[in-house]
N, C-alpha and C. Protein backbone atom coordinates (compact mmCIF):
# COMPACT_ATOMS: atom_id res chain seq x y z
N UNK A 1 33.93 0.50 -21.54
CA UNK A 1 33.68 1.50 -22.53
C UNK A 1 33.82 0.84 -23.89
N UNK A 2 33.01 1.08 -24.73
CA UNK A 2 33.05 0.58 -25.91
C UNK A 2 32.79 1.41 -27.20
N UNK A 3 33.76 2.26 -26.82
CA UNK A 3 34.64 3.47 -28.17
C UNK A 3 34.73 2.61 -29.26
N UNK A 4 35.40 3.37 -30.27
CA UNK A 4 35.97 3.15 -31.34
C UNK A 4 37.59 3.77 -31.31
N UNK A 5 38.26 2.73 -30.64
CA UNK A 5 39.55 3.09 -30.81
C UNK A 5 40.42 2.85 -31.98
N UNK A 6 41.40 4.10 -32.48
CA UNK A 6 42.11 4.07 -33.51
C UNK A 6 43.65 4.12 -32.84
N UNK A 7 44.21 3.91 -33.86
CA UNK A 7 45.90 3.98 -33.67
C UNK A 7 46.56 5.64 -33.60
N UNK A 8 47.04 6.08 -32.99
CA UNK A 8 47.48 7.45 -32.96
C UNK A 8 47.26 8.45 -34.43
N UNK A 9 46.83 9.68 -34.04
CA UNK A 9 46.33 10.34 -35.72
C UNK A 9 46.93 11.89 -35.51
N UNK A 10 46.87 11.61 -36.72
CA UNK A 10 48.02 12.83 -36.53
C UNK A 10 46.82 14.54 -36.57
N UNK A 11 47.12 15.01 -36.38
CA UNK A 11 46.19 16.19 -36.01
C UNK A 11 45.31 16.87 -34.88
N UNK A 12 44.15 17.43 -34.50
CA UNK A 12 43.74 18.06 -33.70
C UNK A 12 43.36 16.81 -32.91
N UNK A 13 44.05 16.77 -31.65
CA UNK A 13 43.06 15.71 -30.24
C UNK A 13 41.67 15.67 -30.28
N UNK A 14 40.34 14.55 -29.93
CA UNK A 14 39.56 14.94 -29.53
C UNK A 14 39.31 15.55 -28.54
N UNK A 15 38.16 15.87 -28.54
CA UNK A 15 37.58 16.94 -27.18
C UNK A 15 37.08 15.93 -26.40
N UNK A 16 37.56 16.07 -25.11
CA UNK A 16 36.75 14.61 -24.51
C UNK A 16 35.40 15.50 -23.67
N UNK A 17 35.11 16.98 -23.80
CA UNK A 17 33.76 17.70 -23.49
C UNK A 17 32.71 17.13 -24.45
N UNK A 18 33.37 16.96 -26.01
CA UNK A 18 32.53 16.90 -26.60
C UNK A 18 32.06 14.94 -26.54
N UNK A 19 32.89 14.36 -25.70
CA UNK A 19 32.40 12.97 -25.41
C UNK A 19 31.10 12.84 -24.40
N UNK A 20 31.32 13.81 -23.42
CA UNK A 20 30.38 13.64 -22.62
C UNK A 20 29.15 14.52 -22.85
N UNK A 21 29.09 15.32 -24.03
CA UNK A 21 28.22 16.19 -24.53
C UNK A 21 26.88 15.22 -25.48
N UNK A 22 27.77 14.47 -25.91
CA UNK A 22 27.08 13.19 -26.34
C UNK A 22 26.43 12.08 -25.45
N UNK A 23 26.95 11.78 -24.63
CA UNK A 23 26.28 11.17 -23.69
C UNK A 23 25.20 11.94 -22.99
N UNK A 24 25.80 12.72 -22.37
CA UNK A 24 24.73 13.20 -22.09
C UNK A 24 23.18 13.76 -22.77
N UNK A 25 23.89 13.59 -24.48
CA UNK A 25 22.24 13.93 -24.85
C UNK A 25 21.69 12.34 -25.38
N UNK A 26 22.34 11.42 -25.25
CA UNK A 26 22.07 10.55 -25.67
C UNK A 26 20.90 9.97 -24.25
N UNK A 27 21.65 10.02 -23.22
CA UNK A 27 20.64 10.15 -21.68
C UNK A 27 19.56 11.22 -21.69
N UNK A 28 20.13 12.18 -22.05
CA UNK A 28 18.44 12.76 -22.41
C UNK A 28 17.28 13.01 -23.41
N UNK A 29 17.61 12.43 -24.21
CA UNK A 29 17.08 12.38 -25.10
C UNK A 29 16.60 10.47 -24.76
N UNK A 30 16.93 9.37 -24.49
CA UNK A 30 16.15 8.34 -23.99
C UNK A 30 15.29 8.48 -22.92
N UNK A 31 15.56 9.64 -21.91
CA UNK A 31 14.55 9.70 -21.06
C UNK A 31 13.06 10.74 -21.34
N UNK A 32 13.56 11.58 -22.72
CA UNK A 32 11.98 12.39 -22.95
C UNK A 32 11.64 11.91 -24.38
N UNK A 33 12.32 11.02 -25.41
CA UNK A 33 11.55 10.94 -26.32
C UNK A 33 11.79 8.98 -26.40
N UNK A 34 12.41 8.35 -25.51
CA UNK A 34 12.47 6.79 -25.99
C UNK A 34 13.58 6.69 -26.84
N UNK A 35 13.86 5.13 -26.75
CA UNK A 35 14.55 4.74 -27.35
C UNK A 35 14.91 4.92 -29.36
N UNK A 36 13.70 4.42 -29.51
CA UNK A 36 13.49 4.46 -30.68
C UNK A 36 14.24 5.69 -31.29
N UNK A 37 13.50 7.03 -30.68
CA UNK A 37 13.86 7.80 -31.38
C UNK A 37 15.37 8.72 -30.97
N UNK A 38 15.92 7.97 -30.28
CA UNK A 38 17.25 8.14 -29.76
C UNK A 38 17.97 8.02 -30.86
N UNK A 39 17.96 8.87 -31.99
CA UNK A 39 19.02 8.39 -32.98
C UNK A 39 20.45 9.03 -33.32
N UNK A 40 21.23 8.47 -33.91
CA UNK A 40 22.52 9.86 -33.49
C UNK A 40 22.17 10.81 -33.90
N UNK A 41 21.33 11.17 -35.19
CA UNK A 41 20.72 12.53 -35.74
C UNK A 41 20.51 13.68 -34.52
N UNK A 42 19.46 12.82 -33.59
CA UNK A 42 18.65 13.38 -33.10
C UNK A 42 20.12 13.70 -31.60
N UNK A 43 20.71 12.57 -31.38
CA UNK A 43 21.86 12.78 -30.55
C UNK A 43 22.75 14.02 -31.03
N UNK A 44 23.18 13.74 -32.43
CA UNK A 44 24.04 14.99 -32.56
C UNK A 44 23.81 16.56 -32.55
N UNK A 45 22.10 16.24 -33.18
CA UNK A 45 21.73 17.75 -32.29
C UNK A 45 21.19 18.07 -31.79
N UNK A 46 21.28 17.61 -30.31
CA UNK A 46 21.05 18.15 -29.23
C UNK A 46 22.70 18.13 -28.08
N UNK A 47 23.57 17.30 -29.10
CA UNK A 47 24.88 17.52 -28.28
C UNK A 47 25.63 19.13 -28.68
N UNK A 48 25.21 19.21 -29.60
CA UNK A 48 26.00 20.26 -30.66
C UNK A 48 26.73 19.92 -31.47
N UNK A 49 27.00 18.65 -32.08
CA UNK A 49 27.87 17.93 -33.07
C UNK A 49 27.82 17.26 -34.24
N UNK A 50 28.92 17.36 -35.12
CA UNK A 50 28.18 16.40 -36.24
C UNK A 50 28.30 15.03 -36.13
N UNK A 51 27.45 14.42 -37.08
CA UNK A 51 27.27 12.93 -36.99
C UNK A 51 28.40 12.37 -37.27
N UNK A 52 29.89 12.85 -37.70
CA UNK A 52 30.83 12.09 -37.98
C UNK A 52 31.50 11.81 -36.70
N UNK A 53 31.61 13.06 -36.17
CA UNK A 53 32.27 13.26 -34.83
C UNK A 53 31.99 12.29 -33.49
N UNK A 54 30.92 11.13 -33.84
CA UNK A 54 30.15 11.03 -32.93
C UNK A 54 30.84 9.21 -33.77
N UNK A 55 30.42 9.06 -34.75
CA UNK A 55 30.86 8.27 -35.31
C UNK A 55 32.67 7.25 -34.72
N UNK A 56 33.31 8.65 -35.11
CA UNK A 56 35.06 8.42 -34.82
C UNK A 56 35.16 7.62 -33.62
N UNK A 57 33.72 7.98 -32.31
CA UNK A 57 34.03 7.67 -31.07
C UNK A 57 33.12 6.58 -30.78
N UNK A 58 32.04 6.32 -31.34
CA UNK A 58 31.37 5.15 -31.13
C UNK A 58 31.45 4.22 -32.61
N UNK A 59 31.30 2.90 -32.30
CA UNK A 59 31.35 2.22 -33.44
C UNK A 59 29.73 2.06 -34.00
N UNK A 60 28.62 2.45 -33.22
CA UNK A 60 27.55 2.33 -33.52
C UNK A 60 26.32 3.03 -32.90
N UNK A 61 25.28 3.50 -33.02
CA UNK A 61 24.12 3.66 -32.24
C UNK A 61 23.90 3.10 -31.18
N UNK A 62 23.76 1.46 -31.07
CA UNK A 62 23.77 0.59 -29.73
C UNK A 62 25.05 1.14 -29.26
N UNK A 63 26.37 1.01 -29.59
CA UNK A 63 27.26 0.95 -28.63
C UNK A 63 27.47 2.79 -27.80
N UNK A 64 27.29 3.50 -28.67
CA UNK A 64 26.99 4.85 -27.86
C UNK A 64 25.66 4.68 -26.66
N UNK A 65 24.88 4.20 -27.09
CA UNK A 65 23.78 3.89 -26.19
C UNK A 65 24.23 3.07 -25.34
N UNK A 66 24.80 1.86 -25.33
CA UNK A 66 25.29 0.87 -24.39
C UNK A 66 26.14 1.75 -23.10
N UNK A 67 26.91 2.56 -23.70
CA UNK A 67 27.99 3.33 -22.59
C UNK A 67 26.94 4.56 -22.33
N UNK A 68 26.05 5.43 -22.44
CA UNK A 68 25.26 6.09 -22.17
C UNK A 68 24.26 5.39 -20.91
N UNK A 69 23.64 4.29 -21.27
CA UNK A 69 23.33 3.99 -20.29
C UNK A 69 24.55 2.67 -19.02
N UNK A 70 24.65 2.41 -19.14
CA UNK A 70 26.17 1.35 -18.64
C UNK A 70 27.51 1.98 -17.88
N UNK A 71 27.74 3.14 -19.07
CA UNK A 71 28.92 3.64 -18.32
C UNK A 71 28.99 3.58 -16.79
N UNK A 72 30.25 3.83 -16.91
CA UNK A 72 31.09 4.38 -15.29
C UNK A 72 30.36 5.55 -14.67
N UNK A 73 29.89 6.24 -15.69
CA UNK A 73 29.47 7.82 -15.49
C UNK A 73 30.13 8.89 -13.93
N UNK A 74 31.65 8.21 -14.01
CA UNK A 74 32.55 8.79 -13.19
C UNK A 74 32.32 8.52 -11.56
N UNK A 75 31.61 7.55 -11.70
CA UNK A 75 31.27 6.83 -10.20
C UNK A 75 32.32 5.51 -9.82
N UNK A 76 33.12 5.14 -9.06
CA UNK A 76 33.76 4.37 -9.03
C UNK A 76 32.88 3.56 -7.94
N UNK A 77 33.59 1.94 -8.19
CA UNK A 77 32.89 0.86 -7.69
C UNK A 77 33.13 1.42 -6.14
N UNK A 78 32.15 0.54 -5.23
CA UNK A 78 32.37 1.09 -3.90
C UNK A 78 33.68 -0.23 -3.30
N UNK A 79 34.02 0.12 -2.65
CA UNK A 79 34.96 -0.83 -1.55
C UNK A 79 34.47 -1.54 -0.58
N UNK A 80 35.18 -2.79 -0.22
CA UNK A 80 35.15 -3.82 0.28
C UNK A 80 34.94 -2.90 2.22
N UNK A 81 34.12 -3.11 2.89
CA UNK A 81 34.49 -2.48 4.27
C UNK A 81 34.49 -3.35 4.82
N UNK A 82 34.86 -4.95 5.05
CA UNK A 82 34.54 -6.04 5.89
C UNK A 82 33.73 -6.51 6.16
N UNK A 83 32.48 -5.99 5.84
CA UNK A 83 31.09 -6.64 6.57
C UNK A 83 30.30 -6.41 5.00
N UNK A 84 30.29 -7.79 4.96
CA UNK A 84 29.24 -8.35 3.88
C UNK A 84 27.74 -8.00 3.40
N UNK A 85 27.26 -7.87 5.21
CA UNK A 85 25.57 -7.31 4.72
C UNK A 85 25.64 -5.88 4.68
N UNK A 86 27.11 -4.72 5.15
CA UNK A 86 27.23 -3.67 4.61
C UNK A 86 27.77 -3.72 2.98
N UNK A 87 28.04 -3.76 2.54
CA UNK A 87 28.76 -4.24 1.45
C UNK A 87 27.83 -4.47 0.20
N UNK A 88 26.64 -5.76 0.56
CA UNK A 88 25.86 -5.96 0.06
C UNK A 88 24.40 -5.30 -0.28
N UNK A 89 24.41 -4.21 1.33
CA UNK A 89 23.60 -3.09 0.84
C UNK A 89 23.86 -2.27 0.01
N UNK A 90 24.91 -1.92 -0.23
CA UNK A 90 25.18 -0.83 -0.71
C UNK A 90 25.54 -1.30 -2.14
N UNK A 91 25.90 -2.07 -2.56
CA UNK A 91 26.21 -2.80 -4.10
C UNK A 91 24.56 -2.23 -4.53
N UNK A 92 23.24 -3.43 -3.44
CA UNK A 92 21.77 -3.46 -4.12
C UNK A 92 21.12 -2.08 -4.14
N UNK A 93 21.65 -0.94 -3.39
CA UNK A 93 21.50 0.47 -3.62
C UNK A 93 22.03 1.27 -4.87
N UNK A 94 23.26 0.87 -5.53
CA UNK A 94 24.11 1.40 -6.12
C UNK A 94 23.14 0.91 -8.06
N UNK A 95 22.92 -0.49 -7.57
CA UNK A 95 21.98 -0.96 -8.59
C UNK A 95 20.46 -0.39 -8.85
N UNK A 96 19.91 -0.28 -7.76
CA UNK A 96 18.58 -0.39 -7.43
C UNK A 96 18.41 1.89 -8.40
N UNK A 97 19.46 2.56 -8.06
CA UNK A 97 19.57 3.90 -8.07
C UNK A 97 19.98 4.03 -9.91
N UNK A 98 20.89 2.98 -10.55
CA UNK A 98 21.20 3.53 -11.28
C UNK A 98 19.95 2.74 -12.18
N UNK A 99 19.62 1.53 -12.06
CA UNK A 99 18.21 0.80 -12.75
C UNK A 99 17.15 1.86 -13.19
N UNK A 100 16.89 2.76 -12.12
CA UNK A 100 15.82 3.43 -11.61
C UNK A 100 15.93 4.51 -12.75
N UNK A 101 16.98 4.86 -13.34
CA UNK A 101 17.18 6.09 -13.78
C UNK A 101 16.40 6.29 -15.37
N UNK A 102 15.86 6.96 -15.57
CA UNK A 102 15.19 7.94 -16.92
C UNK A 102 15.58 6.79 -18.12
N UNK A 103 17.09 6.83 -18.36
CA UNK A 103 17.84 6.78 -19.49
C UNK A 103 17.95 5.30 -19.37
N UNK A 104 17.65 4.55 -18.19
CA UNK A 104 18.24 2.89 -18.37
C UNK A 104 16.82 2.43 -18.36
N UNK A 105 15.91 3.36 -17.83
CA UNK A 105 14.42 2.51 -18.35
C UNK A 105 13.81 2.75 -19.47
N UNK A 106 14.45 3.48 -20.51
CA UNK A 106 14.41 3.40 -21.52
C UNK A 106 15.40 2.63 -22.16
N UNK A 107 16.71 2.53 -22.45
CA UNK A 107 17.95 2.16 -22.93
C UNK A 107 17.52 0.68 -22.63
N UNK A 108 17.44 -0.11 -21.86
CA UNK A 108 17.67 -1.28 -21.67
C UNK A 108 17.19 -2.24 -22.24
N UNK A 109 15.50 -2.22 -22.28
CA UNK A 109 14.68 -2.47 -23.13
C UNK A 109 15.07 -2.69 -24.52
N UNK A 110 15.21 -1.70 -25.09
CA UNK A 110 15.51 -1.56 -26.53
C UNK A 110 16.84 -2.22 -27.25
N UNK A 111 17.70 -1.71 -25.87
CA UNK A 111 18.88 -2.46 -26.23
C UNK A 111 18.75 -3.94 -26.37
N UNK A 112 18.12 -4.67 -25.19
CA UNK A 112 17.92 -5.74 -25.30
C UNK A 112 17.36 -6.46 -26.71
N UNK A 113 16.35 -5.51 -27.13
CA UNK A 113 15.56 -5.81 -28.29
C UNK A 113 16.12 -6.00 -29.22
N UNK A 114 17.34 -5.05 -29.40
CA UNK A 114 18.39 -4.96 -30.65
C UNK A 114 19.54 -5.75 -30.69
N UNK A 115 19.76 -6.82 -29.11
CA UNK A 115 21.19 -7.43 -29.15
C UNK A 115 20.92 -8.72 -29.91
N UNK A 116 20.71 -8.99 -31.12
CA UNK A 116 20.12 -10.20 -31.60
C UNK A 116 21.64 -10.82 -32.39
N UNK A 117 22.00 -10.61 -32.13
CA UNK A 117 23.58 -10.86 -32.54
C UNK A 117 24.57 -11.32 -31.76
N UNK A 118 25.45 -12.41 -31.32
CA UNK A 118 26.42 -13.01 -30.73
C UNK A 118 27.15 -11.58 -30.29
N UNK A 119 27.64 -10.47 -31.66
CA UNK A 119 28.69 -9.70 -31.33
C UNK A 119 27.98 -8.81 -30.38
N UNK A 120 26.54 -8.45 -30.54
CA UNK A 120 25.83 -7.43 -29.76
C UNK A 120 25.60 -7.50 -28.37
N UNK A 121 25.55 -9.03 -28.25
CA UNK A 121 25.45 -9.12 -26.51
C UNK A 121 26.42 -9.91 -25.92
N UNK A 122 27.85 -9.71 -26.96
CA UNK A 122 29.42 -9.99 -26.39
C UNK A 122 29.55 -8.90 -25.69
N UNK A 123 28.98 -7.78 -26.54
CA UNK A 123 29.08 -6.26 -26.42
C UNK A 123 28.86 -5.83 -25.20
N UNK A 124 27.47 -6.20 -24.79
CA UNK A 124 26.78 -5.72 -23.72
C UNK A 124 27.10 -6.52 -22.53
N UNK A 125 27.73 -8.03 -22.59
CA UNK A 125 28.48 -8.73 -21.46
C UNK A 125 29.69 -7.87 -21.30
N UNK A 126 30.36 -7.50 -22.00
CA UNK A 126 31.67 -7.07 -22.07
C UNK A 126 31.71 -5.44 -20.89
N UNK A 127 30.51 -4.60 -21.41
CA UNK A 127 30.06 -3.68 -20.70
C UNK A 127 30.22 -3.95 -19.05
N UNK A 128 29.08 -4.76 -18.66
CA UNK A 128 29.47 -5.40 -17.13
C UNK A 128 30.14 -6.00 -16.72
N UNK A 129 31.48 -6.67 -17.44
CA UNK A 129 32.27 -7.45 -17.04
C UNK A 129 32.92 -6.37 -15.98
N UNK A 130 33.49 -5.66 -15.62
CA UNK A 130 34.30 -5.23 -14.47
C UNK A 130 33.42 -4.84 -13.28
N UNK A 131 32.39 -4.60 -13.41
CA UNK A 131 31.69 -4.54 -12.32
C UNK A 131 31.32 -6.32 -11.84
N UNK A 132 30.61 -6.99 -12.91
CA UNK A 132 30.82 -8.15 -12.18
C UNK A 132 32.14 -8.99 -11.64
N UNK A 133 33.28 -8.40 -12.13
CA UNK A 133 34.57 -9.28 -11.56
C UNK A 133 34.52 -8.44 -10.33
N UNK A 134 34.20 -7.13 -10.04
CA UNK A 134 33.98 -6.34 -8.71
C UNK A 134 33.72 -6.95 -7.41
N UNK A 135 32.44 -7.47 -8.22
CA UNK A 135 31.51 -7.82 -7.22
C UNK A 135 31.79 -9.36 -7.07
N UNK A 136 32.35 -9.96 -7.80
CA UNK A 136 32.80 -11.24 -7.68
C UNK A 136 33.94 -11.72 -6.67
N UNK A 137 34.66 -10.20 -6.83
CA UNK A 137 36.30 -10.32 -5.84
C UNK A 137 35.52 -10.04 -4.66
N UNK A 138 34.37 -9.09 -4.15
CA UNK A 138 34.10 -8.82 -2.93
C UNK A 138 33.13 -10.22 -2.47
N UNK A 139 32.73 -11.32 -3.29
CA UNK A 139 31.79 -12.04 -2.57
C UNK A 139 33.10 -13.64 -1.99
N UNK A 140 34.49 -12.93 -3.19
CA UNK A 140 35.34 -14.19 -2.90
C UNK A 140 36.26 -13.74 -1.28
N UNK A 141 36.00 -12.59 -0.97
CA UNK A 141 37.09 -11.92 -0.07
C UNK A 141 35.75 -12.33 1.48
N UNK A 142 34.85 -12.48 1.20
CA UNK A 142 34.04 -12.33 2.30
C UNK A 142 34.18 -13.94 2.45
C-alpha cells in the first residue's frame, strides 16, 4: 500500500469507507472512461469526496492509481498445499483473473507510461514486492 502516512493527529479518525470509496471509483472510472481521464477530480466525484481528503491518503494520482489497481483488494495470497503444479496453477489463475480485469487494462498501461522516474517505479516495485517474496518462499519451499 502506498498511502500517505502521517504521525498521529489529533482530531476526527479517517473513515477507512471513505478509503475504499475511492478506490473503488478510481477502478471505475479506469474501466469506463481510461486512464487519462482518471483524475482525482473526476475520482473525487464519483467517490463522494473532496480532493483534499483523497490527498491526506494518497501521496499522488499514480500512487492512488497504483493501489487501485495493485492492491490486496482484501484477497489474501493463496497457500503453499505441497504440490507445486497445484500451487502453480493457481498463483497463474490468480494472475491471469486479476490482469484480465477492467481497471488493470487500463491502469497499467498508463501507469507504466508515467513511471519515468527512479522514485515512480521504486514505487511500483515496492507495490509487488510481497507478493513476489510470496511467491518466491513457495518456489524456495518446493
Amino acid at each position: 500500500m502506498v498511502k500517505t502516512e502521517s504521525p498521529a493527529r489529533i482530531g476526527r479518525p479517517r473513515d477507512p469507507d471513505k478509503d475504499e470509496a475511492v478506490l473503488l471509483a478510481a477502478r471505475t472510472l479506469l474501466a469506463e472512461v481510461g486512464y487519462q481521464q482518471t483524475t482525482i477530480s473526476a475520482i473525487a466525484r464519483t467517490a463522494g469526496v473532496n480532493t483534499p481528503a483523497i490527498y491526506r491518503r494518497w501521496s499522488s494520482r499514480e500512487a492512488l492509481i497504483e493501489e487501485a489497481v495493485h492492491g490486496p483488494g482484501g484477497h489474501p495470497l493463496p497457500r503453499s498445499t505441497g504440490d507445486l503444479r497445484v500451487d502453480l496453477t493457481t498463483w497463474v489463475h490468480i494472475f491471469l483473473v486479476r490482469a484480465a480485469r477492467p481497471a488493470a487494462r487500463a491502469g497499467v498501461p498508463g501507469l507504466l507510461a508515467d513511471s519515468r522516474t527512479a522514485e515512480a517505479r521504486q514505487r511500483l516495485l515496492a507495490i509487488g514486492a510481497p507478493v513476489r517474496a510470496a511467491f518466491q518462499d513457495l518456489l524456495d519451499d518446493a
